[in-house]
Structures are given as structure tokens and as C-alpha cells.
PDB file of N, CA and C in Angstrom:
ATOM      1  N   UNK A   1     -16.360   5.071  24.752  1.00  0.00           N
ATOM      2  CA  UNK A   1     -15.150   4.999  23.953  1.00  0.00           C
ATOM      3  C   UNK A   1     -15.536   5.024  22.479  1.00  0.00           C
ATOM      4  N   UNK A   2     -14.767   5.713  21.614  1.00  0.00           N
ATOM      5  CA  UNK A   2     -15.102   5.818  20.275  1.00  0.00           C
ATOM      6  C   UNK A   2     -13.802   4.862  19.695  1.00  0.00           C
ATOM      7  N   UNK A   3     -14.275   4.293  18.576  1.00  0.00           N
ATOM      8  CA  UNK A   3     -13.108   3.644  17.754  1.00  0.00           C
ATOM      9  C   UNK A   3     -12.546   4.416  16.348  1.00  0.00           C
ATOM     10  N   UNK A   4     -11.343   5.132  16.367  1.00  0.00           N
ATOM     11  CA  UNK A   4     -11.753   5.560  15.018  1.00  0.00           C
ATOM     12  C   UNK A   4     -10.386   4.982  13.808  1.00  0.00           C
ATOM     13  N   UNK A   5     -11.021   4.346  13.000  1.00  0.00           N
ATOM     14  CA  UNK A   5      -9.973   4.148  11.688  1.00  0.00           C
ATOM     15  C   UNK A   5      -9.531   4.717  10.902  1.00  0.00           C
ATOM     16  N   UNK A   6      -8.422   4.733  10.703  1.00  0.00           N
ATOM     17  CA  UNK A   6      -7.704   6.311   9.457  1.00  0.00           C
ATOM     18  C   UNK A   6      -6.912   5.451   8.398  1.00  0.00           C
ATOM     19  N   UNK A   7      -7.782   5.742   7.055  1.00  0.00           N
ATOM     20  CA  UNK A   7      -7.020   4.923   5.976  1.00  0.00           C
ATOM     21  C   UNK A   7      -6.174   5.978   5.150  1.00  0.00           C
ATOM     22  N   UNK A   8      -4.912   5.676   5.386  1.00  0.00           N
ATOM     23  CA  UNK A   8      -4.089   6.647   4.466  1.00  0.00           C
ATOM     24  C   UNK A   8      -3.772   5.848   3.196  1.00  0.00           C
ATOM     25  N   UNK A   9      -3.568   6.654   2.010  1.00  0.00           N
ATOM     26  CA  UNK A   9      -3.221   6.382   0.780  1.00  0.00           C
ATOM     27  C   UNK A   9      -2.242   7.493  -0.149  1.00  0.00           C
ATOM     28  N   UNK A  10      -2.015   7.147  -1.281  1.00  0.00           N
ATOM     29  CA  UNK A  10      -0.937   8.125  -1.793  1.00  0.00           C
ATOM     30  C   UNK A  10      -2.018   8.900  -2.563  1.00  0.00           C
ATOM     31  N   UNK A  11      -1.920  10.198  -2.971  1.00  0.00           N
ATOM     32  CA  UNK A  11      -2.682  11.231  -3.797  1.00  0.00           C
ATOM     33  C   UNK A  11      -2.716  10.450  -5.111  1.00  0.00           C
ATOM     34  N   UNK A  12      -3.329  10.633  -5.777  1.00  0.00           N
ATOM     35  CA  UNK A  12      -3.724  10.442  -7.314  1.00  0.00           C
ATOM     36  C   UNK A  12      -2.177  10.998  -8.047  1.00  0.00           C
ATOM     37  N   UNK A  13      -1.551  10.076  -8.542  1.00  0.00           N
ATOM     38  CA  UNK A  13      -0.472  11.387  -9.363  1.00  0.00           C
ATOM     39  C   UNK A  13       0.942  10.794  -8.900  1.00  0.00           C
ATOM     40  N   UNK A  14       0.700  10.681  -6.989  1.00  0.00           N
ATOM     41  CA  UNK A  14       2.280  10.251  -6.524  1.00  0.00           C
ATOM     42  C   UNK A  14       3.079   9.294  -7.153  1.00  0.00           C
ATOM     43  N   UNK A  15       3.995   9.041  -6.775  1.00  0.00           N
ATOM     44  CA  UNK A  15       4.649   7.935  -7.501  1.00  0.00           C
ATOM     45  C   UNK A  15       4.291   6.993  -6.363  1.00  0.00           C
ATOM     46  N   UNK A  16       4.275   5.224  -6.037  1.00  0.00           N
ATOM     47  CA  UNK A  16       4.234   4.488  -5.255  1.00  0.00           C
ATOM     48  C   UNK A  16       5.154   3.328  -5.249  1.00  0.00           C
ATOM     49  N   UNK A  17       6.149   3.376  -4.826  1.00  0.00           N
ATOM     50  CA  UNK A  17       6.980   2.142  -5.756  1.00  0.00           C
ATOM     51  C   UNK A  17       6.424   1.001  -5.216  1.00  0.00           C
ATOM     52  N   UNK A  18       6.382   1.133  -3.883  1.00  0.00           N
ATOM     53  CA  UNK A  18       5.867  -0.142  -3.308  1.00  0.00           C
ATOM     54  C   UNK A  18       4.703  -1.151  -4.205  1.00  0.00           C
ATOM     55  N   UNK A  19       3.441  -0.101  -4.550  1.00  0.00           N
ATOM     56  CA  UNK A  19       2.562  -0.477  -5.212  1.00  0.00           C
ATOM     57  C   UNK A  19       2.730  -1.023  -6.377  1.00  0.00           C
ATOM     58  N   UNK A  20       4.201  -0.280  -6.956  1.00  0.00           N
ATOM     59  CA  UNK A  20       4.208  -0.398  -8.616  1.00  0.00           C
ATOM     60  C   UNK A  20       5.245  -2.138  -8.481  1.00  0.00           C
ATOM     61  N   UNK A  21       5.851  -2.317  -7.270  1.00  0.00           N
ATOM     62  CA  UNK A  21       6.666  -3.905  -7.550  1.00  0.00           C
ATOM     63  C   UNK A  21       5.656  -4.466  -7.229  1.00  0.00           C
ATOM     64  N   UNK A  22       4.620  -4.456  -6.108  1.00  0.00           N
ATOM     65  CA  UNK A  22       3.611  -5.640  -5.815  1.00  0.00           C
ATOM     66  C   UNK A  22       2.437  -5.635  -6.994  1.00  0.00           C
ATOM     67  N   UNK A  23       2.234  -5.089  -8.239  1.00  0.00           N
ATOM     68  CA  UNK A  23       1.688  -4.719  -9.335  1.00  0.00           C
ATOM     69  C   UNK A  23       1.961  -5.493 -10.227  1.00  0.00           C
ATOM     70  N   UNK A  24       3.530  -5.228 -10.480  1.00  0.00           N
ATOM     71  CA  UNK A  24       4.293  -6.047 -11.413  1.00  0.00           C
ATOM     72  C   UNK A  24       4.525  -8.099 -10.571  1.00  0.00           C
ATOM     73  N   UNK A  25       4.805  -7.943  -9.438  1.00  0.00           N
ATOM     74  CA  UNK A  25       5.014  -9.434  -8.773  1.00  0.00           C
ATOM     75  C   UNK A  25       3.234 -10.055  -9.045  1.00  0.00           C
ATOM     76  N   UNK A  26       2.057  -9.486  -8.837  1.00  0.00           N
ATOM     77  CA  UNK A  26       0.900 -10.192  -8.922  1.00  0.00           C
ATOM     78  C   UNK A  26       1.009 -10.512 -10.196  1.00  0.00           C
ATOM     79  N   UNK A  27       1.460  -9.392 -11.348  1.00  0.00           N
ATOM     80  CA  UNK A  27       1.051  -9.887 -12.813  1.00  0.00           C
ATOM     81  C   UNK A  27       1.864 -11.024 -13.633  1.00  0.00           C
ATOM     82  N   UNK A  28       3.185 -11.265 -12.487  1.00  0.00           N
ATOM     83  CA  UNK A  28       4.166 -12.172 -12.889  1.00  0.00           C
ATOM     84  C   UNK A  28       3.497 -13.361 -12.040  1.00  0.00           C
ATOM     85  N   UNK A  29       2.657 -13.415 -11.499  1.00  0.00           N
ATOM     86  CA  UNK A  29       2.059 -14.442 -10.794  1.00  0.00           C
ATOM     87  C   UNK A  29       0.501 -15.157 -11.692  1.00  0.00           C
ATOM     88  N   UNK A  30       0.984 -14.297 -12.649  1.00  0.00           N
ATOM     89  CA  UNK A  30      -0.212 -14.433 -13.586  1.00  0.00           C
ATOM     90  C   UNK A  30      -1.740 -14.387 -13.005  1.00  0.00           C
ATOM     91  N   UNK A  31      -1.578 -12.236 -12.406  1.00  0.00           N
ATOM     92  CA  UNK A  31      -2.986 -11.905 -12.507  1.00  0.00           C
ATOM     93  C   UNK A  31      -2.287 -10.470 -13.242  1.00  0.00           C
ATOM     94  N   UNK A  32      -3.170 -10.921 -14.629  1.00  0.00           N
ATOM     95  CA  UNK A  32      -3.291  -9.723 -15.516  1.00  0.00           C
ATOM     96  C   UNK A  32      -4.003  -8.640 -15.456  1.00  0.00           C
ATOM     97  N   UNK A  33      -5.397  -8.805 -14.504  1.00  0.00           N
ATOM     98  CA  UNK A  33      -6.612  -8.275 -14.504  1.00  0.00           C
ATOM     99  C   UNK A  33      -6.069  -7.327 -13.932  1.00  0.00           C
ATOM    100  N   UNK A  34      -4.855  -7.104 -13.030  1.00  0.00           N
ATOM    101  CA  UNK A  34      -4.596  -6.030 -11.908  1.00  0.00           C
ATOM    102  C   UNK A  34      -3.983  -5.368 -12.345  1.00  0.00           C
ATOM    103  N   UNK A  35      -4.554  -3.662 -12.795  1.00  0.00           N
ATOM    104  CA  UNK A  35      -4.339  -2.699 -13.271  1.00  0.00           C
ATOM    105  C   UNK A  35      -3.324  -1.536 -12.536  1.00  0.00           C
ATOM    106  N   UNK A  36      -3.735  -1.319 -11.161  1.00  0.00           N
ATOM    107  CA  UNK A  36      -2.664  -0.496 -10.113  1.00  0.00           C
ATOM    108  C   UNK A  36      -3.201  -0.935  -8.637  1.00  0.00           C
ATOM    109  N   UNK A  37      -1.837  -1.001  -8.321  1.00  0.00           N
ATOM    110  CA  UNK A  37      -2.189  -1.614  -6.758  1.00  0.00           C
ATOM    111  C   UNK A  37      -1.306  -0.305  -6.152  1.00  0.00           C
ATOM    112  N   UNK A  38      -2.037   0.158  -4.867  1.00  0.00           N
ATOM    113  CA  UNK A  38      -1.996   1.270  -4.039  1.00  0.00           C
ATOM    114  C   UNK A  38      -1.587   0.864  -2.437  1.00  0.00           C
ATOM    115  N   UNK A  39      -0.443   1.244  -2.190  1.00  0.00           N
ATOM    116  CA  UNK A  39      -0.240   0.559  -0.799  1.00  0.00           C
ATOM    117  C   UNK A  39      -0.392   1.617   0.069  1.00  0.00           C
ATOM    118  N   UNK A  40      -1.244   1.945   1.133  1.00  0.00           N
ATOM    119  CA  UNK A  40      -1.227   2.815   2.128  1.00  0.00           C
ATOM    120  C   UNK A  40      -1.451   2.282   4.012  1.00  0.00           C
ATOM    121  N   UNK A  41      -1.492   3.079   4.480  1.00  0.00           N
ATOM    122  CA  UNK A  41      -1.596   2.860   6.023  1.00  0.00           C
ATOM    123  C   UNK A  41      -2.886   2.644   6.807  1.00  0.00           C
ATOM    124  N   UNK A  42      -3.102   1.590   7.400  1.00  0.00           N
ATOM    125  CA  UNK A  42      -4.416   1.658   8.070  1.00  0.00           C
ATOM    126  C   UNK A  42      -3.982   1.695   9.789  1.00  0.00           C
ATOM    127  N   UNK A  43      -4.762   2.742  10.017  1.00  0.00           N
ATOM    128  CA  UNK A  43      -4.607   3.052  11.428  1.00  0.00           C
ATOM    129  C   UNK A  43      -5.546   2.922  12.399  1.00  0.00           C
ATOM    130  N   UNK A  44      -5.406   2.350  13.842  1.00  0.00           N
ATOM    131  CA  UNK A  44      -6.720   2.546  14.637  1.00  0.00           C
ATOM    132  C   UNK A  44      -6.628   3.131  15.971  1.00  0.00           C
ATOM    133  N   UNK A  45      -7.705   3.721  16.077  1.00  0.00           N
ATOM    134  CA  UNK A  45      -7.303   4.932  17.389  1.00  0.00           C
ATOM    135  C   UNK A  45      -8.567   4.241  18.384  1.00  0.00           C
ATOM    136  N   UNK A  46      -8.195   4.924  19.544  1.00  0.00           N
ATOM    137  CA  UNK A  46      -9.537   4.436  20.973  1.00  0.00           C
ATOM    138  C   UNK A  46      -8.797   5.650  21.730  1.00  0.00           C
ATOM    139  N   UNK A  47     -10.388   6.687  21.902  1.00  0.00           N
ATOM    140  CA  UNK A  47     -10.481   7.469  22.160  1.00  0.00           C
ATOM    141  C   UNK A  47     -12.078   7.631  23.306  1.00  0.00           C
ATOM    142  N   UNK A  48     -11.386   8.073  24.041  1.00  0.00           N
ATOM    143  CA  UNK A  48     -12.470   8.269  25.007  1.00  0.00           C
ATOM    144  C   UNK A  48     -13.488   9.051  24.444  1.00  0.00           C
ATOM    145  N   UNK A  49     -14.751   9.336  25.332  1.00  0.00           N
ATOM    146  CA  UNK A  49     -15.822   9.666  24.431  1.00  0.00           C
ATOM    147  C   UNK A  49     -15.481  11.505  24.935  1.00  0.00           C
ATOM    148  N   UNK A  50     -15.357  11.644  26.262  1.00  0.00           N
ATOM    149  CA  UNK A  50     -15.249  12.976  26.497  1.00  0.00           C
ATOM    150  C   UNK A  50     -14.424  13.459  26.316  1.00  0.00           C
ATOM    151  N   UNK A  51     -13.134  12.847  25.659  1.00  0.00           N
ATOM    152  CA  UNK A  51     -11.773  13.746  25.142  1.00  0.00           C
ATOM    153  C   UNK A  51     -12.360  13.508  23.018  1.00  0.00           C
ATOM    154  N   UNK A  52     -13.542  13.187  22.682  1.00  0.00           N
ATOM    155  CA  UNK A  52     -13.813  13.353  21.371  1.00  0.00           C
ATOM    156  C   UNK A  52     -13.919  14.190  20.411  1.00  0.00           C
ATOM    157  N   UNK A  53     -13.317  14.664  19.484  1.00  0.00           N
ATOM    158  CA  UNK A  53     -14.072  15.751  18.607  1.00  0.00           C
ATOM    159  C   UNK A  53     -13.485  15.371  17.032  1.00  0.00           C
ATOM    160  N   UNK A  54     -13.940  15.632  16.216  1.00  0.00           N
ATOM    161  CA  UNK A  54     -14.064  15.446  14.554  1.00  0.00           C
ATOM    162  C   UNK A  54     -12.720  16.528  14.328  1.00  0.00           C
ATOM    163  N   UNK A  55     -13.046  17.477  14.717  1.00  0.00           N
ATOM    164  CA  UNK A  55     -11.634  18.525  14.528  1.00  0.00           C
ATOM    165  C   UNK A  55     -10.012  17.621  14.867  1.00  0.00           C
ATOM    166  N   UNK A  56     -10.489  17.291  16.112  1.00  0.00           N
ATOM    167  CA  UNK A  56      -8.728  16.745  16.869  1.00  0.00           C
ATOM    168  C   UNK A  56      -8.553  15.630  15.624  1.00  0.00           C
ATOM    169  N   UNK A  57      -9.309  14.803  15.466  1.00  0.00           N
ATOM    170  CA  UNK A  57      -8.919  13.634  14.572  1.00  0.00           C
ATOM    171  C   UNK A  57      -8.627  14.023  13.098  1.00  0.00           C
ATOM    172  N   UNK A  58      -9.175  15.007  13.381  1.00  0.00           N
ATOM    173  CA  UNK A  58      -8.580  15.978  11.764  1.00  0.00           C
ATOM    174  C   UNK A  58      -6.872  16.563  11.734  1.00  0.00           C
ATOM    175  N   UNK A  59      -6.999  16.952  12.378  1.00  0.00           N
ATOM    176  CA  UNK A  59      -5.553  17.672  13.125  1.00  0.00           C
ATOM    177  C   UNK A  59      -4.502  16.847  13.213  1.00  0.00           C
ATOM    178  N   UNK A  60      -4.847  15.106  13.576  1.00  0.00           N
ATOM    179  CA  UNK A  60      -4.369  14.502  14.335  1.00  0.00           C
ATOM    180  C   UNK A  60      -3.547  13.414  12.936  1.00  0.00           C
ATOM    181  N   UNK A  61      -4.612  13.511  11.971  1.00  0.00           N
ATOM    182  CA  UNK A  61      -4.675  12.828  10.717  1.00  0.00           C
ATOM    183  C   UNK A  61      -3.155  14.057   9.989  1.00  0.00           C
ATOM    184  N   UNK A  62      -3.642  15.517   9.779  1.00  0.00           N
ATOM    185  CA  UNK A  62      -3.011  16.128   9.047  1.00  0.00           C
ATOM    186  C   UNK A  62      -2.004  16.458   9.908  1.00  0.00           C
ATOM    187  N   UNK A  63      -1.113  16.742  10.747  1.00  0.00           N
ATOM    188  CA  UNK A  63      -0.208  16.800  11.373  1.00  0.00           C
ATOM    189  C   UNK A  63       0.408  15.624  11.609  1.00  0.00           C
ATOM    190  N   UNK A  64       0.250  14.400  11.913  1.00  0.00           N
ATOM    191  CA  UNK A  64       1.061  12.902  11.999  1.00  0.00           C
ATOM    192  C   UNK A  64       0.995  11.850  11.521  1.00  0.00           C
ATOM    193  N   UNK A  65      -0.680  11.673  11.382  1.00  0.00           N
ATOM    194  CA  UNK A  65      -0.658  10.401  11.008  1.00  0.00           C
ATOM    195  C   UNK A  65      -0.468  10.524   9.267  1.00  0.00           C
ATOM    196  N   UNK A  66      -0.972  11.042   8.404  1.00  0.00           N
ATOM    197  CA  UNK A  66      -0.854  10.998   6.607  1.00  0.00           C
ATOM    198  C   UNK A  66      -0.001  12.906   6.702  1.00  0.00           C
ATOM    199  N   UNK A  67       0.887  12.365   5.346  1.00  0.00           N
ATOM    200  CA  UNK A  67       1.473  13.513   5.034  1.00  0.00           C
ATOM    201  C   UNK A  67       0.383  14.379   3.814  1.00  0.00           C
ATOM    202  N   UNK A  68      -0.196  15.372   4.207  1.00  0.00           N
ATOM    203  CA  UNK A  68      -0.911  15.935   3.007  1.00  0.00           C
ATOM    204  C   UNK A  68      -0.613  16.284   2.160  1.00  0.00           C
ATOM    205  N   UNK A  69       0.595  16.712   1.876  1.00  0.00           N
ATOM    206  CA  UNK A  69       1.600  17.254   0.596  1.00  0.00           C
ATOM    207  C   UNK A  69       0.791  15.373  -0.491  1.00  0.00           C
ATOM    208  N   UNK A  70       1.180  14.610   0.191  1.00  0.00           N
ATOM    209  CA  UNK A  70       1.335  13.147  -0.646  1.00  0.00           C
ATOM    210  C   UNK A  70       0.517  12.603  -0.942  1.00  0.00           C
ATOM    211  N   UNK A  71      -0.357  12.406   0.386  1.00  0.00           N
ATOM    212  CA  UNK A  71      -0.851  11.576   1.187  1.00  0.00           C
ATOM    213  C   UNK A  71      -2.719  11.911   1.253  1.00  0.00           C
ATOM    214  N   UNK A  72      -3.723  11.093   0.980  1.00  0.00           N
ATOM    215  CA  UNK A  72      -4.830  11.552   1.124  1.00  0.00           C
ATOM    216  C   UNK A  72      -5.584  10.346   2.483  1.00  0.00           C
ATOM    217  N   UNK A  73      -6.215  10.836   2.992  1.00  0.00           N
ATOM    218  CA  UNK A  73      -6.793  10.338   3.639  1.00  0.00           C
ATOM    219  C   UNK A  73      -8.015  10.401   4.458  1.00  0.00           C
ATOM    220  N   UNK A  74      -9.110   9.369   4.741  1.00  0.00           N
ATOM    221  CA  UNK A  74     -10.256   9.281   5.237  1.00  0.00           C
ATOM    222  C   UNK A  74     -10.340   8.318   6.590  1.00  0.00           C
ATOM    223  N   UNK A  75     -11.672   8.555   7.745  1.00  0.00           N
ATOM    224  CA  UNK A  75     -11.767   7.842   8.413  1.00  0.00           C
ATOM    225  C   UNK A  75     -13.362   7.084   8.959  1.00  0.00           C
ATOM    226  N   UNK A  76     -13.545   6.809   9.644  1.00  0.00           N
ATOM    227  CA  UNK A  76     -14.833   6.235  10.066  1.00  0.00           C
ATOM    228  C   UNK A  76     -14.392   5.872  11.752  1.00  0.00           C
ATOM    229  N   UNK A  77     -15.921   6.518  12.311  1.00  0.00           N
ATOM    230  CA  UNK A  77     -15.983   6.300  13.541  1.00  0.00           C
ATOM    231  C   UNK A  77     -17.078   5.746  14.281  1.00  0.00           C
ATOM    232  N   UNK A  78     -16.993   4.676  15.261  1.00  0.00           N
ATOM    233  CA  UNK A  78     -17.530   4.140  15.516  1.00  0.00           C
ATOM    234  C   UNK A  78     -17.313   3.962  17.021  1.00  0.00           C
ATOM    235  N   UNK A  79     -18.589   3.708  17.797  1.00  0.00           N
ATOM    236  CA  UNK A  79     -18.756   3.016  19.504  1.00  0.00           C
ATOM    237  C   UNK A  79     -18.261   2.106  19.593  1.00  0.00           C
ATOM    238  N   UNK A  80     -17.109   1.759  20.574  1.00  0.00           N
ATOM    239  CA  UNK A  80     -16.576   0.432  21.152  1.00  0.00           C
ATOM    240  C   UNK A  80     -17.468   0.206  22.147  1.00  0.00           C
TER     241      UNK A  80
END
């Protein structure tokens, strides 16, 4: 079995509102230090080893799980 994690995030540029109120609520909480906060999706998959390939999880990433127009995203895979 493979484990694989898919961290989605917004492109450089997008707008994030989510990010931009929890930005403004930390700095009203008095942390100044925090410059931009980025809210994205963390995902986890379990995938058998003989249904595996780097392509499908590519496919699988750009077709459902992150929107690419927006959306950038990376993963890491690992043996369960």
C-alpha cells in the first residue's frame, strides 16, 4: 500500500479571503510578525501498490482534487 499526501494551495497572485480574515484576526490577536497566511487543502490517499503510478496521482490531483486555473499543488509518497 502506498500513502500519498496532496497539499493544495492558492497560486501566487489569487485572491484568498479566507487567508486574508485569519491574517487580519491573528494580527488583532496581537501577532504582528504574520505577514500572509495561505489557507489550502490537505489530502490523503491509500492506494494499493499494484493499482500505483505517479501519472494517475497527477491526473487525479489536476482533474479533482486542486483546481489548476487557481490552485497549485504538490505531493509526497510514502509505504504504509
Amino acid at each position: 500500500m502506498k500513502r500519498v499526501l496532496v497539499y493544495v494551495t492558492p497560486k501566487k497572485g489569487i485572491l484568498d479571503p479566507a487567508g486574508q480574515a485569519t491574517q487580519r484576526a491573528l494580527q488583532s490577536l496581537g501577532y504582528h510578525e504574520v505577514e500572509e497566511v495561505k489557507i489550502g487543502k490537505y489530502i490523503q490517499l491509500t492506494i494499493q501498490d499494484n493499482n500505483f503510478s505517479e501519472s494517475s496521482i497527477k491526473e487525479m490531483c489536476s482533474r479533482l482534487l486542486a483546481n489548476p486555473v487557481i490552485e497549485d499543488y504538490h505531493y509526497e509518497v510514502s509505504d504504509v
